[in-house]
C-alpha atoms as a PDB file:
ATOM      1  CA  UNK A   1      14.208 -20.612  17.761  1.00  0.00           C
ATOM      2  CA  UNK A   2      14.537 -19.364  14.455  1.00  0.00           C
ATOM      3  CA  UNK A   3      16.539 -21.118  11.489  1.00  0.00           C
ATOM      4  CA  UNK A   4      19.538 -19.184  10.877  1.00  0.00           C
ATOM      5  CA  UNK A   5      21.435 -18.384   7.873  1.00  0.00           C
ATOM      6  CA  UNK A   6      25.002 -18.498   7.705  1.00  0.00           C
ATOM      7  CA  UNK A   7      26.804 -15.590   5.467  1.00  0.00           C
ATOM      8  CA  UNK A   8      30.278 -14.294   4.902  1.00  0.00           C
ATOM      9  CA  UNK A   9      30.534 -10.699   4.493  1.00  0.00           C
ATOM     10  CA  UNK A  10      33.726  -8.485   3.755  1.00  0.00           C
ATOM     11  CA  UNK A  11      33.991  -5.243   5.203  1.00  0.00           C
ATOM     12  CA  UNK A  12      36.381  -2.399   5.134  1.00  0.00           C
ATOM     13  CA  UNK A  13      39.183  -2.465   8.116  1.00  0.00           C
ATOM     14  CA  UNK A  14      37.502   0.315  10.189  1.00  0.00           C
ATOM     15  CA  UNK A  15      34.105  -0.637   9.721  1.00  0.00           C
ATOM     16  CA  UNK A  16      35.174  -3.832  11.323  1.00  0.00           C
ATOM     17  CA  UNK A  17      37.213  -2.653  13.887  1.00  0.00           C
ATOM     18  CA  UNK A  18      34.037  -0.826  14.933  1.00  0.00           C
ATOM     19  CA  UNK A  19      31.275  -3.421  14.541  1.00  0.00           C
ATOM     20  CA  UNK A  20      33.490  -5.611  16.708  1.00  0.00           C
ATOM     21  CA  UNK A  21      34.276  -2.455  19.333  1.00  0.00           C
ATOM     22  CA  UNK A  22      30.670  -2.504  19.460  1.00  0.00           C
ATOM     23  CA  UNK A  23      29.829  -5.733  19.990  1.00  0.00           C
ATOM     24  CA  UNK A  24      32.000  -6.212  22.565  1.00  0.00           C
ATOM     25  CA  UNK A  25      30.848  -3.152  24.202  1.00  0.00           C
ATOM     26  CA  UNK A  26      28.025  -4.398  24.663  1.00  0.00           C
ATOM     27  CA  UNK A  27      28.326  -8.064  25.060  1.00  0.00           C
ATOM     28  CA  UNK A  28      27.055  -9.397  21.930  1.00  0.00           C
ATOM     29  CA  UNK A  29      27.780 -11.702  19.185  1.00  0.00           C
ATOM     30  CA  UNK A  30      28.677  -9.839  16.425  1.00  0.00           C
ATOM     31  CA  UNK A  31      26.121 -11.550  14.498  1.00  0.00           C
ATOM     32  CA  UNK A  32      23.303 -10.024  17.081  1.00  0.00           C
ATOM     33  CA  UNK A  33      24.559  -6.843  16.535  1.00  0.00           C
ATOM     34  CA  UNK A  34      24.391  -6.797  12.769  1.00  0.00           C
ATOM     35  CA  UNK A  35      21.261  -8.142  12.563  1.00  0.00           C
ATOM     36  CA  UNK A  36      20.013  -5.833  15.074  1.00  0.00           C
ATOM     37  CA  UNK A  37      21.480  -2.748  12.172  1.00  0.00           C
ATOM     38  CA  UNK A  38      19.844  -4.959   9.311  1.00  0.00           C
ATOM     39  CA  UNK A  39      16.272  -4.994  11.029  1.00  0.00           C
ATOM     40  CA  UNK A  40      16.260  -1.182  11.296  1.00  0.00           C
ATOM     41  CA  UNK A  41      17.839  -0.675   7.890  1.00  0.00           C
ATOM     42  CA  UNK A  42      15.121  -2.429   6.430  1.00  0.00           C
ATOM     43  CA  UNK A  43      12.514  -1.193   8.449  1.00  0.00           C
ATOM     44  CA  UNK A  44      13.887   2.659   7.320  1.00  0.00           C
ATOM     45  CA  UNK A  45      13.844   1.393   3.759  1.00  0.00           C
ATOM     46  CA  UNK A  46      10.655   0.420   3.622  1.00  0.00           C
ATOM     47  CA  UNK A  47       9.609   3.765   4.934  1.00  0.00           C
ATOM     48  CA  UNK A  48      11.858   5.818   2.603  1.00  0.00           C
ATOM     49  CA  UNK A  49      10.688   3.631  -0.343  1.00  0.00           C
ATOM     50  CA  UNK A  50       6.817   4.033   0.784  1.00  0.00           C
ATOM     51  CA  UNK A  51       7.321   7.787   1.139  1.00  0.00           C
ATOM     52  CA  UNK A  52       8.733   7.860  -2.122  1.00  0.00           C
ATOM     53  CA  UNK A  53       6.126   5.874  -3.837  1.00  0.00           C
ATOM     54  CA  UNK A  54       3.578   8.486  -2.061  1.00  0.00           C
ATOM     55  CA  UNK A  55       5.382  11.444  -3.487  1.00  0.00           C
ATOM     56  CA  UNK A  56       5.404  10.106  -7.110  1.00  0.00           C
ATOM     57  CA  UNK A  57       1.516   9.362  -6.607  1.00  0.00           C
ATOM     58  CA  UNK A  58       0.850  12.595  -5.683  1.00  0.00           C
ATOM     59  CA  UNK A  59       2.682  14.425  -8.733  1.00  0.00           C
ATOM     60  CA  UNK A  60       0.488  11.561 -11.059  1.00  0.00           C
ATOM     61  CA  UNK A  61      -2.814  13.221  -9.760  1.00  0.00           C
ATOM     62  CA  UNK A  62      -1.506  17.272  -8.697  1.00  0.00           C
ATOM     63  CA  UNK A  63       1.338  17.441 -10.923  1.00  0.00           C
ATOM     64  CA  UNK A  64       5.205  17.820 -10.434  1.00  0.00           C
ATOM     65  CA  UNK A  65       6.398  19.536  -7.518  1.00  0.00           C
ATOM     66  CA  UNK A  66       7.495  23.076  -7.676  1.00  0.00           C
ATOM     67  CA  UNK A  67      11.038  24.485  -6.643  1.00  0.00           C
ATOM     68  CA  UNK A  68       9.544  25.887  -3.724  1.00  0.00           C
ATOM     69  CA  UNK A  69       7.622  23.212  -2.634  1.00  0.00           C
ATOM     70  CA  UNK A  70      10.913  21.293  -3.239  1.00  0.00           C
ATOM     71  CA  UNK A  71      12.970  23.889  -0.891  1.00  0.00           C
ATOM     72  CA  UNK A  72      10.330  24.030   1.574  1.00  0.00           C
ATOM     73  CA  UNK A  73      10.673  20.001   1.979  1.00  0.00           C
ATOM     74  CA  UNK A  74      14.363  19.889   2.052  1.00  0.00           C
ATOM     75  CA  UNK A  75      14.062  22.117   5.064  1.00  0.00           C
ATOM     76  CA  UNK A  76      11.844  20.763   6.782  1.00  0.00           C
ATOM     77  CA  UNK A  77      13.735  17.399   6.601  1.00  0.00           C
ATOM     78  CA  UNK A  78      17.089  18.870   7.838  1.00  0.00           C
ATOM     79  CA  UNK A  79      14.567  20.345  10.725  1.00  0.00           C
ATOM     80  CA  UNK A  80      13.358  17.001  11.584  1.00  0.00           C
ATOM     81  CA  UNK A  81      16.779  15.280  11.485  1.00  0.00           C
ATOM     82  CA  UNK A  82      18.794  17.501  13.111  1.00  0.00           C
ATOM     83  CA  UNK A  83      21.039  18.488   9.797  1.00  0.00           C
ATOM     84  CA  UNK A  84      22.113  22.099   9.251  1.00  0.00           C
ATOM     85  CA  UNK A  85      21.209  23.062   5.645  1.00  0.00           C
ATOM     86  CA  UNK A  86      24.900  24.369   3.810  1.00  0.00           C
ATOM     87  CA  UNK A  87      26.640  24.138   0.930  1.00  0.00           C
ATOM     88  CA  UNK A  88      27.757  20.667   1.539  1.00  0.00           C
ATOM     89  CA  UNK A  89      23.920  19.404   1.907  1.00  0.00           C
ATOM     90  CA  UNK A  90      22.157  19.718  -1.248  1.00  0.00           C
ATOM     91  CA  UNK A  91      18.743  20.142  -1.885  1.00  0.00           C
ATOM     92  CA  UNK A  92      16.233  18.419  -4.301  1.00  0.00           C
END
């Protein structure tokens, strides 16, 4: 078994009341289920960061992207996750 390290964390009410909801949901420690949310937040993080550090690579050799190329991006990314472009959603 893994060595384990012991932190305290303060969150707000809610977000409490629904890690716990969870948890109990479905039968966990509370500890498995944040580290279960702190695997894939890293995991995403990486990727976002690794995307990023692709994109500033690629404007280093082509040059900075253009406002279309920007648009056309942003809407393929709302595509791919599901989010409706509006006015509350900017775009890069």
């Amino acid at each position: 078994m893994s060595e384990k390290a012991k932190l305290s964390i303060s969150l707000e009410e809610e977000l409490g009341a629904r890690l716990r909801a969870l948890a109990a949901q479905r039968q966990e420690q509370i500890s498995t289920v944040v580290s279960h949310a702190l695997v894939d937040y890293f995991a995403n993080e990486e990727r976002r960061l690794d995307g990023l550090a692709a994109m500033a690579e690629y404007q280093h050799e082509h040059g900075a992207f253009t406002a279309e190329e920007r648009r056309a991006a942003s809407e393929r990314v709302d595509e791919i996750m599901g989010w409706a472009a509006g006015p509350e959603r900017q775009t890069a």
